[in-house]
Each structure stands twice: as C-alpha cells, then as structure tokens.
Protein backbone atom coordinates (compact mmCIF):
# COMPACT_ATOMS: atom_id res chain seq x y z
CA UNK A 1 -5.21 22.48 -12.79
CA UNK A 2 -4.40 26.13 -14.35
CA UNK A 3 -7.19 26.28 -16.66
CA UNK A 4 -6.08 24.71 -19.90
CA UNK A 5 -7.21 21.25 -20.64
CA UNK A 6 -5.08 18.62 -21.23
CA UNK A 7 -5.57 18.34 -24.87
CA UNK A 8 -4.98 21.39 -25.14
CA UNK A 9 -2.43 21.25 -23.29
CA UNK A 10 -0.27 18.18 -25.16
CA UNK A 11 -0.93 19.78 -28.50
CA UNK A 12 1.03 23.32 -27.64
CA UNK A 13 3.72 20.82 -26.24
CA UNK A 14 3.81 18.72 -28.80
CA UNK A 15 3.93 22.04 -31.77
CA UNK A 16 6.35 23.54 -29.24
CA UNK A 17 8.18 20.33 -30.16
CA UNK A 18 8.28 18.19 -27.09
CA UNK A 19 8.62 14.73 -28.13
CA UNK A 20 7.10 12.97 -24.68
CA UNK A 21 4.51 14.71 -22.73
CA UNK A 22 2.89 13.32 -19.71
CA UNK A 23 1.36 13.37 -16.26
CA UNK A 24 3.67 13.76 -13.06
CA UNK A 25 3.43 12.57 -9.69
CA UNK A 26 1.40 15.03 -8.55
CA UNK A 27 -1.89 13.15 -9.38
CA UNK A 28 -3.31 9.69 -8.43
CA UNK A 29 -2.75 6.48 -10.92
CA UNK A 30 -6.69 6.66 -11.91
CA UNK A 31 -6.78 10.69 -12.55
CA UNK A 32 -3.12 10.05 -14.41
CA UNK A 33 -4.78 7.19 -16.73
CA UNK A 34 -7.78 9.76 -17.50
CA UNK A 35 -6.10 12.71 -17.77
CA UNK A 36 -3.52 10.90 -20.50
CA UNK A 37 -6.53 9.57 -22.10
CA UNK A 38 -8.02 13.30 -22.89
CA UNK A 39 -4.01 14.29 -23.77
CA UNK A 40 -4.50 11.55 -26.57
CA UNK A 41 -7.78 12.66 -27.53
CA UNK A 42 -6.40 16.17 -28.31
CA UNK A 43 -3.39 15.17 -29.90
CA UNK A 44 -5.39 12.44 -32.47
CA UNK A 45 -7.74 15.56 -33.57
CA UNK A 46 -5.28 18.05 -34.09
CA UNK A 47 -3.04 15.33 -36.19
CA UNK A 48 0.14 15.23 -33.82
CA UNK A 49 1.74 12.05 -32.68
CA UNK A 50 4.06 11.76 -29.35
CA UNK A 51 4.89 9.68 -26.96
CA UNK A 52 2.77 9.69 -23.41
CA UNK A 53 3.93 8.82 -20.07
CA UNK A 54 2.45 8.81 -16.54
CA UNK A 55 4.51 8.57 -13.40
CA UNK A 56 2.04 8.88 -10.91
CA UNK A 57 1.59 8.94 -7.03
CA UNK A 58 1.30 4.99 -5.92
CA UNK A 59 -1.88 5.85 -3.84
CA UNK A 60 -5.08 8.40 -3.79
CA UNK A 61 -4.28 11.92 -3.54
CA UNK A 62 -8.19 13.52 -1.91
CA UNK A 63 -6.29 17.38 -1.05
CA UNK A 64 -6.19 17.44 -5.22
CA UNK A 65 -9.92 17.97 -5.43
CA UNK A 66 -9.28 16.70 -9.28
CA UNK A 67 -11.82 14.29 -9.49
C-alpha cells in the first residue's frame, strides 16, 4: 500500500528483528493469503525464517482497490 512490497517488506522486519510479521485486518482473507504468500517468498530468498500471521477482515473489502 506505501510502495514497498511485501517481501521486501518482511525481510527489513525480520533483520530489524521482529520475530512474527503479518497482515492486519485491514485487507480481505484472499488478498491476506496472497500477500503472506509474497512475504514468504521474500523471506525464503533472502535466507530469514519467522513466523507469519494473518488476521484479516471476515468479508471483501472493494474501497481497498488492492486487487
């Protein structure tokens, strides 16, 4: 949402030494399961291991525009 993707993102967490990062309720269950996915992604190239959560929304958010 600001510009940095969410690999990205979970790696500078994760070396900033968060041990859980995840997606809030601000997103739908389907964009939450995605956007963890990509979170993973980045954090299995760069090396890091942590634990994921999602808490999302329990139904479709459309004012998001995230996809």
């Amino acid at each position: 949402m600001d510009g940095v993707p969410p690999g990205e993102c979970a790696v500078g967490l994760v070396k900033a030494g968060a041990d859980i990062v995840g997606i809030n309720c601000h997103l739908d269950p389907l964009t939450c399961v995605r956007t963890v996915k990509l979170m993973k992604a980045g954090l299995d190239k760069a090396g890091l291991k942590a634990h994921l959560m999602i808490q999302p929304l329990g139904f479709h958010t459309p004012e998001c525009n995230l996809g």
